[in-house]
C-alpha atoms as a PDB file:
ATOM      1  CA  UNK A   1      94.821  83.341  81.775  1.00  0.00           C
ATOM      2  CA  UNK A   2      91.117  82.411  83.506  1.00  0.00           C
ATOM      3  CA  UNK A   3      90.276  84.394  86.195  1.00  0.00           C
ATOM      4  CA  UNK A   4      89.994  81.827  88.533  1.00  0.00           C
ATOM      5  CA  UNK A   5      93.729  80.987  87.626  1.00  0.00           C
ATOM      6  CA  UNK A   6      94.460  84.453  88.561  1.00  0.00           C
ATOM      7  CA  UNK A   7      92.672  84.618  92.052  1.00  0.00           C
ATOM      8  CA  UNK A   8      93.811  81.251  93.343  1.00  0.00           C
ATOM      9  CA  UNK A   9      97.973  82.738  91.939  1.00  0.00           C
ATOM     10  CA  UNK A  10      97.059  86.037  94.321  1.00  0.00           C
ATOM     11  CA  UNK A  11      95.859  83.683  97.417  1.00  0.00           C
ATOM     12  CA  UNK A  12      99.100  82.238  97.255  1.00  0.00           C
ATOM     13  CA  UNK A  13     101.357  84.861  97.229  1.00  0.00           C
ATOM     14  CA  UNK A  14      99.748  87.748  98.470  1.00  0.00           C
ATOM     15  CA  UNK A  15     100.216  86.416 102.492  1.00  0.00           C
ATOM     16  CA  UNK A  16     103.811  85.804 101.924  1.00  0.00           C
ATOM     17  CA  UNK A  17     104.230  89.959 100.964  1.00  0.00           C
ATOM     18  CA  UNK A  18     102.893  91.109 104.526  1.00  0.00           C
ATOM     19  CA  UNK A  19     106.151  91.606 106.628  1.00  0.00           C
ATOM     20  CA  UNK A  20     105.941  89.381 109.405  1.00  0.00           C
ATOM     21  CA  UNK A  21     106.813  91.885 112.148  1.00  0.00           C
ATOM     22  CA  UNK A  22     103.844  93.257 111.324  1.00  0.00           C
ATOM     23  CA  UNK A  23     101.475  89.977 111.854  1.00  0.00           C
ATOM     24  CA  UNK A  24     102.927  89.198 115.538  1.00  0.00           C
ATOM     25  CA  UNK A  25     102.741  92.797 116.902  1.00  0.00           C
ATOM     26  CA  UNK A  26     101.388  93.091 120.687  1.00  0.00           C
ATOM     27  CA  UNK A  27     100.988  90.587 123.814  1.00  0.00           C
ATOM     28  CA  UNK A  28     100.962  87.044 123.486  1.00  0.00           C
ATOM     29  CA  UNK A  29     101.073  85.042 127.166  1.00  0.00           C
ATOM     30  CA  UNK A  30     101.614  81.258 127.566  1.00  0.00           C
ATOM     31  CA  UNK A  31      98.319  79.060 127.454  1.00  0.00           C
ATOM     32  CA  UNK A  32      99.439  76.731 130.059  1.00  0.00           C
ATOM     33  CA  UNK A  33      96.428  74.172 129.289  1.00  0.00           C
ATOM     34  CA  UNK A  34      97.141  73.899 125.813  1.00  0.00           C
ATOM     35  CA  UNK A  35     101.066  73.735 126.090  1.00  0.00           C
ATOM     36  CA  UNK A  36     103.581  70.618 127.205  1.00  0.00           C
ATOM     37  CA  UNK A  37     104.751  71.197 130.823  1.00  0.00           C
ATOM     38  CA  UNK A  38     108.437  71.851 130.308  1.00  0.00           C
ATOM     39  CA  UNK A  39     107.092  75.423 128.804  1.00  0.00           C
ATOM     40  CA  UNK A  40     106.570  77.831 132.130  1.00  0.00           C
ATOM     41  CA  UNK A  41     109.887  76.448 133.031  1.00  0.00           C
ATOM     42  CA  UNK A  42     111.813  76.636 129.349  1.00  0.00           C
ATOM     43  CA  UNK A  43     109.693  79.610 127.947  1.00  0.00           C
ATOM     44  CA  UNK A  44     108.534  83.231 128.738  1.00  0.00           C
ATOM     45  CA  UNK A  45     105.241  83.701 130.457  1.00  0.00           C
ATOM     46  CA  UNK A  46     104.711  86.612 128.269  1.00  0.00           C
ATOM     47  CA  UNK A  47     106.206  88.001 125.176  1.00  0.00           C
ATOM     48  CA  UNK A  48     106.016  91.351 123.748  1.00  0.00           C
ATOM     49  CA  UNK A  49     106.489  93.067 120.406  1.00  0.00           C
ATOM     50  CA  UNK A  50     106.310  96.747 119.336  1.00  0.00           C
ATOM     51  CA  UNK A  51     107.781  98.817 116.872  1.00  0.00           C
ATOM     52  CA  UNK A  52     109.408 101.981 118.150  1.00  0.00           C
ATOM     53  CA  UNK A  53     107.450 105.043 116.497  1.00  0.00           C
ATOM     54  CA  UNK A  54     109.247 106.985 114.402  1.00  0.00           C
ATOM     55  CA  UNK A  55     112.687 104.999 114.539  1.00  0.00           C
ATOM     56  CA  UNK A  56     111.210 102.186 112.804  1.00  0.00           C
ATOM     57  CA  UNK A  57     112.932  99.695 115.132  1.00  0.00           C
ATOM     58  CA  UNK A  58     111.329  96.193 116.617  1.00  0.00           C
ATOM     59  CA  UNK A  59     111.527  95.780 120.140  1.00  0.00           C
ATOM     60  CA  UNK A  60     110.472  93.073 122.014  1.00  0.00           C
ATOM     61  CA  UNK A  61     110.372  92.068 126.204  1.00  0.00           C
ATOM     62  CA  UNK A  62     110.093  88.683 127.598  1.00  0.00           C
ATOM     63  CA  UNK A  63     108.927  88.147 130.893  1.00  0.00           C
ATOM     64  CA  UNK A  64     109.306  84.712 132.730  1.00  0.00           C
ATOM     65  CA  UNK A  65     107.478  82.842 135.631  1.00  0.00           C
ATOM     66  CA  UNK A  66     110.490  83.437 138.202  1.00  0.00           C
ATOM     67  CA  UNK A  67     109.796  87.251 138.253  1.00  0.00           C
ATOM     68  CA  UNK A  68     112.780  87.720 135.481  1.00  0.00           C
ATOM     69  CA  UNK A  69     112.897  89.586 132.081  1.00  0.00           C
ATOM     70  CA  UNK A  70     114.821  90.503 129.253  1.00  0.00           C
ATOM     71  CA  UNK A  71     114.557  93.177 126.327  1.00  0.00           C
ATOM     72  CA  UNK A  72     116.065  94.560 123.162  1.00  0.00           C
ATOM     73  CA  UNK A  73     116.135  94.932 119.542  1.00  0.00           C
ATOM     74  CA  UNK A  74     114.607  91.546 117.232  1.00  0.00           C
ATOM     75  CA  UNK A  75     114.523  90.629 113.865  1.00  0.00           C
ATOM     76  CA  UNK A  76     112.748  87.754 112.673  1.00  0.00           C
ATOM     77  CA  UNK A  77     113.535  85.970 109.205  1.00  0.00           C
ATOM     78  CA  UNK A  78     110.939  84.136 107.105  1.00  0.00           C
ATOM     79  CA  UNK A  79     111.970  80.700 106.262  1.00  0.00           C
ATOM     80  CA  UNK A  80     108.729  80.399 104.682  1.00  0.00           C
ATOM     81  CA  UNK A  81     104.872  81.514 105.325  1.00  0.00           C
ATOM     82  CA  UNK A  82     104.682  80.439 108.727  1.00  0.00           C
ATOM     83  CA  UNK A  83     107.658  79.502 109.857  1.00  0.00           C
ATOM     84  CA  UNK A  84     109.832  82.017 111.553  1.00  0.00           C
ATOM     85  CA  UNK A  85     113.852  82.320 112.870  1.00  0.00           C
ATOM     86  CA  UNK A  86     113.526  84.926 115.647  1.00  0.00           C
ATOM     87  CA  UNK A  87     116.375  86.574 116.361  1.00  0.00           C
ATOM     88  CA  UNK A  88     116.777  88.716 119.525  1.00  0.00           C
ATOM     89  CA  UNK A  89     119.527  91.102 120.912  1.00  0.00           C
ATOM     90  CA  UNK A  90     119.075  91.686 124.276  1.00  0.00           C
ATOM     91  CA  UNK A  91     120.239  94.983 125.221  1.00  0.00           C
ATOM     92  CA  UNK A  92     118.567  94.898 129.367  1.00  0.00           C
ATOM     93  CA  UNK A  93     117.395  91.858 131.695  1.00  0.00           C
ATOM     94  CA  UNK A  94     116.560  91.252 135.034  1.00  0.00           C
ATOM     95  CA  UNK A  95     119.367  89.588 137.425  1.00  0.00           C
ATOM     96  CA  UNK A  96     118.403  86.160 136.477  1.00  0.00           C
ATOM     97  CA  UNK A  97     118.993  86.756 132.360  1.00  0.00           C
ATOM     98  CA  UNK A  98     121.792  89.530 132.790  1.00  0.00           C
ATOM     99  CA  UNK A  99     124.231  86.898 131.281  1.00  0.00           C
ATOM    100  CA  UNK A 100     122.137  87.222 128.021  1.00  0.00           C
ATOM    101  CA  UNK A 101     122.977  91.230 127.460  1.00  0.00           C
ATOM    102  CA  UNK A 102     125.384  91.616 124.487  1.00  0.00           C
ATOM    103  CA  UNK A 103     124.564  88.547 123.051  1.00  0.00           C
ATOM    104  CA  UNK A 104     122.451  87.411 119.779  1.00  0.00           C
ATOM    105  CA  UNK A 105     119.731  84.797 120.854  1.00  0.00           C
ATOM    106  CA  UNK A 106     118.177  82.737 117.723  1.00  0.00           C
ATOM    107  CA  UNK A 107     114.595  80.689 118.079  1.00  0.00           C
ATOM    108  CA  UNK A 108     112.509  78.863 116.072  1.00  0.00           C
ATOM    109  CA  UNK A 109     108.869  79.932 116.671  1.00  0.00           C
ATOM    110  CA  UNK A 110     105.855  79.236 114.641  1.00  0.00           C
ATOM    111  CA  UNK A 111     103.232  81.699 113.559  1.00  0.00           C
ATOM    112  CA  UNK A 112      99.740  80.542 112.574  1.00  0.00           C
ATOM    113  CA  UNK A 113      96.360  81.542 113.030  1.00  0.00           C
ATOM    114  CA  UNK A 114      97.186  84.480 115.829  1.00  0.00           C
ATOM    115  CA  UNK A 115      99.249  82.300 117.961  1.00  0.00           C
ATOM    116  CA  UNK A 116     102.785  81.864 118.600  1.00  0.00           C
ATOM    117  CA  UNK A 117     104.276  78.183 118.784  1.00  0.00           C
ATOM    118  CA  UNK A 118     107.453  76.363 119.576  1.00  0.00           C
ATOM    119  CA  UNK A 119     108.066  72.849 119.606  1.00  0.00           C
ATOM    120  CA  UNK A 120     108.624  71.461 123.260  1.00  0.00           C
ATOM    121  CA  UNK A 121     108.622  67.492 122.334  1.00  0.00           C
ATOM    122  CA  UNK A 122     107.672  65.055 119.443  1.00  0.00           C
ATOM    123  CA  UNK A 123     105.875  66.298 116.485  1.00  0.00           C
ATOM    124  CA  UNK A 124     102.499  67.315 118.179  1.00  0.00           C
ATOM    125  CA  UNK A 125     103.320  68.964 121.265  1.00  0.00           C
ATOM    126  CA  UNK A 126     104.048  72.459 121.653  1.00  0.00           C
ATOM    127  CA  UNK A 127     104.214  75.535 123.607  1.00  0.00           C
ATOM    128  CA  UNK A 128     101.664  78.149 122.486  1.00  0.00           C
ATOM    129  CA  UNK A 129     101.158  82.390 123.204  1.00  0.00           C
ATOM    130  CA  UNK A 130      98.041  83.812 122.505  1.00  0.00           C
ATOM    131  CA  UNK A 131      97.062  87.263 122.265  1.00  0.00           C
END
C-alpha cells in the first residue's frame, strides 16, 4: 500500500478514536451575537463538563439566564465524528428546573472546531458555546 494511501486512511480514522467526553471538557458560554434569538431563552447561558477524578464519572452543570441551574451525571453518544446525542441525568437543580431531577434529558448538540452547536431554526441558524 503507498504511503500516502496510508496517511490519508489514519486522517480519517484516527479523530473518530478520541472519546468525545474528552474533546468538550471545560466552560463553554452562549455567544449571543453569533446565535438565533430564541437561544438565551431555550438554552443554558453556560454549560459545564468535568470528569470526576478518580471515579471516572462525567458531570456536567447548566446554568440559565433566569438565575436557574441544573446538574448531574451525562453521557454523550457518537452518531458520527461530529455529531453528538447528549444525554443528561440530572441529579440537583435550582427551583425553576427541580421538575427535571430523576429524569433522563436527551439533546442533539454539535461539536466542531471548539464550539458547541444546536440547531435553533432552518438549516443555517444555530445556537453556539464557546470556550
Amino acid at each position: 500500500m503507498p504511503k500516502p494511501v496510508l496517511w490519508a486512511l489514519l486522517a480519517v480514522f484516527l479523530p473518530a478514536c478520541i472519546p468525545i467526553n474528552e474533546d468538550v471538557m471545560g466552560r463553554f458560554s452562549l455567544d449571543e451575537e453569533a446565535s438565533c434569538d430564541v437561544c438565551v431563552d431555550r438554552g443554558p447561558r453556560v454549560m459545564t463538563f468535568r470528569q470526576v477524578e478518580g471515579e471516572g464519572s462525567f458531570r456536567y452543570r447548566f446554568d440559565f439566564e433566569d438565575g436557574g441551574a441544573h446538574a448531574g451525571a451525562y453521557q454523550f453518544v457518537a452518531t458520527d465524528s461530529s455529531d453528538v446525542s447528549l444525554t443528561l441525568y440530572p441529579d440537583s437543580a435550582g427551583p425553576f428546573h427541580q421538575d427535571l431531577v430523576g429524569s433522563v434529558l436527551l439533546t442533539q448538540y454539535t461539536y466542531r472546531s471548539g464550539v458547541m452547536r444546536e440547531s435553533c431554526g432552518g438549516l443555517f441558524k444555530q445556537c453556539k458555546w464557546r470556550p
